[in-house]
PDB file of N, CA and C in Angstrom:
ATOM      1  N   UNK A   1      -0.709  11.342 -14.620  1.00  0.00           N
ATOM      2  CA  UNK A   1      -0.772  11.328 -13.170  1.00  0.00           C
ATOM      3  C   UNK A   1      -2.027  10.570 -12.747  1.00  0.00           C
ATOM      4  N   UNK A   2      -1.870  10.120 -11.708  1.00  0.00           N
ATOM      5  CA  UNK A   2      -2.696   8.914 -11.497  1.00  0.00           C
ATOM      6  C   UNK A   2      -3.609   9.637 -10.219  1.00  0.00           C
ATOM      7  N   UNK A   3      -5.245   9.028  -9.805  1.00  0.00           N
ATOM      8  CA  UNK A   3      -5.704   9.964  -8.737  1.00  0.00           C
ATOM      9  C   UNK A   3      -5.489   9.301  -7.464  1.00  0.00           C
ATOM     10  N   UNK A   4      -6.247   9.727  -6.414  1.00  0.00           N
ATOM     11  CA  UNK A   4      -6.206   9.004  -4.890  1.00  0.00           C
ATOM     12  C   UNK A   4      -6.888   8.085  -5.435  1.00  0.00           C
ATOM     13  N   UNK A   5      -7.941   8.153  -5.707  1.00  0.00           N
ATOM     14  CA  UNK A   5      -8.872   6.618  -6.228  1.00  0.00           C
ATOM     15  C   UNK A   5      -7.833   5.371  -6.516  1.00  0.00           C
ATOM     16  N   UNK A   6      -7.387   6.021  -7.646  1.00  0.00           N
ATOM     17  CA  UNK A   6      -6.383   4.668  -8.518  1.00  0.00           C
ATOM     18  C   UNK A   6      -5.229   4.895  -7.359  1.00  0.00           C
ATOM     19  N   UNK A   7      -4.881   5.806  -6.591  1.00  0.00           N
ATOM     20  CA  UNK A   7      -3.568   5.097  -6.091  1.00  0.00           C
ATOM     21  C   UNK A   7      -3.619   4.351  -4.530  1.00  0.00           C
ATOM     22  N   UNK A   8      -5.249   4.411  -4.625  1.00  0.00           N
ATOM     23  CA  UNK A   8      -5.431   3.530  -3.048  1.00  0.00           C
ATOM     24  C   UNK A   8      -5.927   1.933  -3.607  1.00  0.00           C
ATOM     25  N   UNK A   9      -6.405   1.768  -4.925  1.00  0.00           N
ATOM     26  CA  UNK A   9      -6.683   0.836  -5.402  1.00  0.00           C
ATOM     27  C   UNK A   9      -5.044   0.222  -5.678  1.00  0.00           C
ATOM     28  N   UNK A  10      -3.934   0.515  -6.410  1.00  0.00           N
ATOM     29  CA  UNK A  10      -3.058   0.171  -6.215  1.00  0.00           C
ATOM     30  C   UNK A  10      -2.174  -0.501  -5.396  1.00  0.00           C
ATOM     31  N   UNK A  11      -2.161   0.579  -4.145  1.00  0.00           N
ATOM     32  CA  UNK A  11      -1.992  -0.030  -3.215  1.00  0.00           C
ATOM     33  C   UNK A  11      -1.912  -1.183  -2.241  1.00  0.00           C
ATOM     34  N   UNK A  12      -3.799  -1.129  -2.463  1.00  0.00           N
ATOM     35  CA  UNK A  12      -4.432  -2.460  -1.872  1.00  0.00           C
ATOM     36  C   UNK A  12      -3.975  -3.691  -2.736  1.00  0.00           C
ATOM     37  N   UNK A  13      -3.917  -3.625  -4.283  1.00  0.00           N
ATOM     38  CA  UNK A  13      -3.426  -4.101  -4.925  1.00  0.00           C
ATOM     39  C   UNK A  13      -2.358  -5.316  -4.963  1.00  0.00           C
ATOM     40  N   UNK A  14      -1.016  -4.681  -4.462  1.00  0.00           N
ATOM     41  CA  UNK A  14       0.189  -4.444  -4.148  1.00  0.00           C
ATOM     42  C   UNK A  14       0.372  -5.442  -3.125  1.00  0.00           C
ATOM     43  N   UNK A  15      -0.900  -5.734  -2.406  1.00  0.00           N
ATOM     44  CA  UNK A  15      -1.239  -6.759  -1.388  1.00  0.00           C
ATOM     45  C   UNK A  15      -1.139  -8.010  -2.144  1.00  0.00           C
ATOM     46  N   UNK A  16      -2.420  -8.413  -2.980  1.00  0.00           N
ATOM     47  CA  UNK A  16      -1.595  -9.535  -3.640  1.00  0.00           C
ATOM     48  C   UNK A  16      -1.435  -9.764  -4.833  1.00  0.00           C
ATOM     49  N   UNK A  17      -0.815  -9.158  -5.399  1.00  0.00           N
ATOM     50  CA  UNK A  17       0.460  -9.080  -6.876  1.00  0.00           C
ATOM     51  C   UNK A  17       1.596  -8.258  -6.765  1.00  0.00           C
ATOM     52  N   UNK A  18       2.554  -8.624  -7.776  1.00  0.00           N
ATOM     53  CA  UNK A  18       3.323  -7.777  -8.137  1.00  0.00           C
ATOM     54  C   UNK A  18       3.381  -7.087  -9.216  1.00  0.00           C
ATOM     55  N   UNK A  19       3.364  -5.714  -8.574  1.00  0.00           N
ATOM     56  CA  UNK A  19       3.079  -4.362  -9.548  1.00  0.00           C
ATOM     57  C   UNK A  19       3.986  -4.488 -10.411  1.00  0.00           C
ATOM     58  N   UNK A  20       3.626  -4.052 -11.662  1.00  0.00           N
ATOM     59  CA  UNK A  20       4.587  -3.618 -12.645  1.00  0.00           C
ATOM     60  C   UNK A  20       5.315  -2.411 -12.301  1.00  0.00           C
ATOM     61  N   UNK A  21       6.513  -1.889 -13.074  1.00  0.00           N
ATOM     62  CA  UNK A  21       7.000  -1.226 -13.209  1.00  0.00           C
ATOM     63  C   UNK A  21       6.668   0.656 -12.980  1.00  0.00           C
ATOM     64  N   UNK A  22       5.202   0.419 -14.211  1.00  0.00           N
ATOM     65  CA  UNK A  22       4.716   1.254 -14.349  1.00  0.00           C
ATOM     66  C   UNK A  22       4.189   1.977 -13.343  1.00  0.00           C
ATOM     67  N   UNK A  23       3.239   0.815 -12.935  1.00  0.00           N
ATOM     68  CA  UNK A  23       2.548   1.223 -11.547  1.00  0.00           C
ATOM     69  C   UNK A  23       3.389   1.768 -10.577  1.00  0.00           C
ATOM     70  N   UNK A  24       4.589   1.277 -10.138  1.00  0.00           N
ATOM     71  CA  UNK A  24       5.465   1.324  -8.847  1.00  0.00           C
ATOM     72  C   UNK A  24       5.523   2.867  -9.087  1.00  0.00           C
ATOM     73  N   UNK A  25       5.962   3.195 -10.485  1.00  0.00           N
ATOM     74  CA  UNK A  25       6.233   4.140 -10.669  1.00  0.00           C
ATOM     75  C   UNK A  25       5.093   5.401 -10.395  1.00  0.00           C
ATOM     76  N   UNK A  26       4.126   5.306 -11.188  1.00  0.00           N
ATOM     77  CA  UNK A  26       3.128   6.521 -11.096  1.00  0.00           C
ATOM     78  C   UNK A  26       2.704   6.288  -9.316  1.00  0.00           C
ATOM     79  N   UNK A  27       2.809   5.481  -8.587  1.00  0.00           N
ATOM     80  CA  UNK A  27       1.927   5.667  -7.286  1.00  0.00           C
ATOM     81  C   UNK A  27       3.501   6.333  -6.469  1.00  0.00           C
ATOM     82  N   UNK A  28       4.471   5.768  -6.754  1.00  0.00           N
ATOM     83  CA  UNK A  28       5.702   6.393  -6.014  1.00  0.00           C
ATOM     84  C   UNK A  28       5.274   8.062  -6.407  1.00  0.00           C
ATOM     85  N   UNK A  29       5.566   8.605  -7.738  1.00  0.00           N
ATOM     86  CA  UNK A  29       5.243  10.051  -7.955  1.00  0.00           C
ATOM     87  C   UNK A  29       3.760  10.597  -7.289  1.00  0.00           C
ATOM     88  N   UNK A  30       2.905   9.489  -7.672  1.00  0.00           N
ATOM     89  CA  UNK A  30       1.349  10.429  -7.077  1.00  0.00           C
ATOM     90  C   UNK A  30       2.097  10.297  -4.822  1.00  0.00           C
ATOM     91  N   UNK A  31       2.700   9.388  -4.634  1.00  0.00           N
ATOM     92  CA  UNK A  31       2.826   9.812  -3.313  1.00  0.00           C
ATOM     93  C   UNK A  31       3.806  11.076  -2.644  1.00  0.00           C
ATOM     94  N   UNK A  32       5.008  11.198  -3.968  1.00  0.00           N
ATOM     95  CA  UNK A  32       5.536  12.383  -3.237  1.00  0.00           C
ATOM     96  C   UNK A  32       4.656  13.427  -3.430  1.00  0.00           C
ATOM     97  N   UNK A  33       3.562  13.600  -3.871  1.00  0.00           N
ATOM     98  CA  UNK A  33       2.935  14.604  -4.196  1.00  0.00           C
ATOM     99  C   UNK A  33       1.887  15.105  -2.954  1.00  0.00           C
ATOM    100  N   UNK A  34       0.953  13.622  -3.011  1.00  0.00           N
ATOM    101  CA  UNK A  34      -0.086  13.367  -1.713  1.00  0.00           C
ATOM    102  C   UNK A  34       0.408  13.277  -0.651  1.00  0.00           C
ATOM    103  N   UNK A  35       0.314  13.689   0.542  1.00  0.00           N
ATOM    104  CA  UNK A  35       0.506  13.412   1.788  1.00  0.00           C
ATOM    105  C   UNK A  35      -0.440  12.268   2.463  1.00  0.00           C
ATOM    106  N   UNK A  36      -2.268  12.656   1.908  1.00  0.00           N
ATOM    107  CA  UNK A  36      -3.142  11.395   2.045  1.00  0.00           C
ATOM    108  C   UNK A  36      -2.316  10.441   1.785  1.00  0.00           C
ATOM    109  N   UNK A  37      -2.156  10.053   0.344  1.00  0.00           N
ATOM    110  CA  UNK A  37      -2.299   8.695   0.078  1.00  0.00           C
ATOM    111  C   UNK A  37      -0.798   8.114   0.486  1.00  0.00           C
ATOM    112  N   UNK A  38       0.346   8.457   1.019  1.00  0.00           N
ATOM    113  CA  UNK A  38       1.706   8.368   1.655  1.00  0.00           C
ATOM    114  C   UNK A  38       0.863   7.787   3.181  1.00  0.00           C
ATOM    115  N   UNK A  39      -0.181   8.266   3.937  1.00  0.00           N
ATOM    116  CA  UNK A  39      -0.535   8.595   4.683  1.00  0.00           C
ATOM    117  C   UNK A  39      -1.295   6.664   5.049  1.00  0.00           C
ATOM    118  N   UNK A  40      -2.275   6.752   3.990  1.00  0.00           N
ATOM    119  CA  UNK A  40      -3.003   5.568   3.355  1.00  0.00           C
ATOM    120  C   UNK A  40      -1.975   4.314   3.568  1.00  0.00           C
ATOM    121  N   UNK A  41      -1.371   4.635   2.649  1.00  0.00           N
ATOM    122  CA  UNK A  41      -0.010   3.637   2.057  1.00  0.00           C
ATOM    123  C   UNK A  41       0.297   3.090   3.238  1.00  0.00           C
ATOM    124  N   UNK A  42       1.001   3.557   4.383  1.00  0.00           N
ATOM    125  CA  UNK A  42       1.309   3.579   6.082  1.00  0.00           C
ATOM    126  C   UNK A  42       0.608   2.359   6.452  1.00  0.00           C
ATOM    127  N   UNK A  43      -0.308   3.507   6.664  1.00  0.00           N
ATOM    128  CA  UNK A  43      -1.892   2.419   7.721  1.00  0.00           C
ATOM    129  C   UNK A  43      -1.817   0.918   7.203  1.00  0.00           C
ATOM    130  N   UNK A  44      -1.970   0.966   5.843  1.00  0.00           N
ATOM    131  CA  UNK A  44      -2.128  -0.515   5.032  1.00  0.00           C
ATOM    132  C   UNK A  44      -1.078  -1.453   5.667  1.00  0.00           C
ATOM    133  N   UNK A  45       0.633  -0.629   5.409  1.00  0.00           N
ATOM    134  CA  UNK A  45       1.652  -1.411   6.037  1.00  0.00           C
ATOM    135  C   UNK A  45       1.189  -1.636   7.363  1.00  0.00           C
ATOM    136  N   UNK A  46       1.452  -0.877   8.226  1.00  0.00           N
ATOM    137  CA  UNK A  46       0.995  -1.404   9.467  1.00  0.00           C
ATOM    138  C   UNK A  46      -0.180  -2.725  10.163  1.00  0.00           C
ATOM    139  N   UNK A  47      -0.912  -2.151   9.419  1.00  0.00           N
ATOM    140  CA  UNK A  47      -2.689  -3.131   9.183  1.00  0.00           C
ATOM    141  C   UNK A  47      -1.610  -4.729   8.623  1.00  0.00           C
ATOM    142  N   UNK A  48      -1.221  -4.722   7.802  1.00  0.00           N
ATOM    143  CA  UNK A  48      -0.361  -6.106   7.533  1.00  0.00           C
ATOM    144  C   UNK A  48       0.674  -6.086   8.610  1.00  0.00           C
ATOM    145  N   UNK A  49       1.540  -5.543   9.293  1.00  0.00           N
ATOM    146  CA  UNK A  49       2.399  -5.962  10.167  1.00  0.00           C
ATOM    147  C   UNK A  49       1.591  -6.663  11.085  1.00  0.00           C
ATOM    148  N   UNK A  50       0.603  -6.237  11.729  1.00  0.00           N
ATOM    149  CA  UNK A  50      -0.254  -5.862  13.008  1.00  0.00           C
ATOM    150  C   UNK A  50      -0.998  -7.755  12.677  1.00  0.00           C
ATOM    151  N   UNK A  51      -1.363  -8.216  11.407  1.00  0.00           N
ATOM    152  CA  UNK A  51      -2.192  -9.275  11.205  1.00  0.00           C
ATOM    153  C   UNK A  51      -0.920  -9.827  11.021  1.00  0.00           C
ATOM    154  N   UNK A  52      -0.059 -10.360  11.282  1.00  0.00           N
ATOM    155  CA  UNK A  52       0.804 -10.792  10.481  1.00  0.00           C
ATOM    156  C   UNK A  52       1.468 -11.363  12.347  1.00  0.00           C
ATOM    157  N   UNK A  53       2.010 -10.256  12.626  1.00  0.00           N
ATOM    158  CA  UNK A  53       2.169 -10.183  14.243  1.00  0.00           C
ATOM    159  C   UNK A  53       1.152 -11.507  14.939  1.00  0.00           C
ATOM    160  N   UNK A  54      -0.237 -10.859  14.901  1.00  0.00           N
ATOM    161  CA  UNK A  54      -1.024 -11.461  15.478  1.00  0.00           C
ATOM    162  C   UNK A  54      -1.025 -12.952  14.929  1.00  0.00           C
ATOM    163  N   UNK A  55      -0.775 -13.465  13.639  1.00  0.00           N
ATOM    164  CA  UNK A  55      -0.982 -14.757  13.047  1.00  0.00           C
ATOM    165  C   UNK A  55       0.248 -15.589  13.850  1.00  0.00           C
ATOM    166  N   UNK A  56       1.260 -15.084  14.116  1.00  0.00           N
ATOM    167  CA  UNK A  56       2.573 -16.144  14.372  1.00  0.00           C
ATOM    168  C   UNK A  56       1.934 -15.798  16.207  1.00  0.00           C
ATOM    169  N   UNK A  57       1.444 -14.730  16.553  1.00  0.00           N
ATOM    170  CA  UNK A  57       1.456 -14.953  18.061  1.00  0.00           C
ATOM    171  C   UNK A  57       0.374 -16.510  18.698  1.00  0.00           C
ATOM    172  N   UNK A  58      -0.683 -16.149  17.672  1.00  0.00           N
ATOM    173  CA  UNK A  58      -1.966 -17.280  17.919  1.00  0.00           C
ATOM    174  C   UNK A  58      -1.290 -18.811  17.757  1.00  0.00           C
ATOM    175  N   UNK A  59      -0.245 -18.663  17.124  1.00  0.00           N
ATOM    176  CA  UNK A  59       0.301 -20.164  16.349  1.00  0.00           C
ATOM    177  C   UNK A  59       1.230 -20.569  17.729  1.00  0.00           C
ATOM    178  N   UNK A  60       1.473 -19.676  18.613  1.00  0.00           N
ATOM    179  CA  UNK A  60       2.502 -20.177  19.651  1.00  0.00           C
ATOM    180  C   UNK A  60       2.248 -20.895  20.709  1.00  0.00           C
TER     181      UNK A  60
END
């Protein structure tokens, strides 16, 4: 089992590579577990929608 440490490092990770297998796996289990780091996980998505949003709006 993997901790919040390693599964927020993952995460961020996840930003730019693609996780192995392994990984997908232990951070999927450490999240049904955590509510934090499910919680974490979120914000990050959003935080990329939100810059992502903003990049195509500035370009218009």
């Amino acid at each position: 089992m993997i901790t919040c440490r390693e599964a927020t490092q993952i995460v961020l990770q996840a930003e730019d590579r693609t996780l192995p297998l392994a990984e997908r796996l232990s951070l999927r289990l450490h999240q049904r577990i955590c509510s934090n780091c499910r919680r974490f996980s979120r914000q990050v998505d959003l935080m990329r929608q939100a810059s992502t949003r903003w990049r195509n709006y500035s370009q218009e």
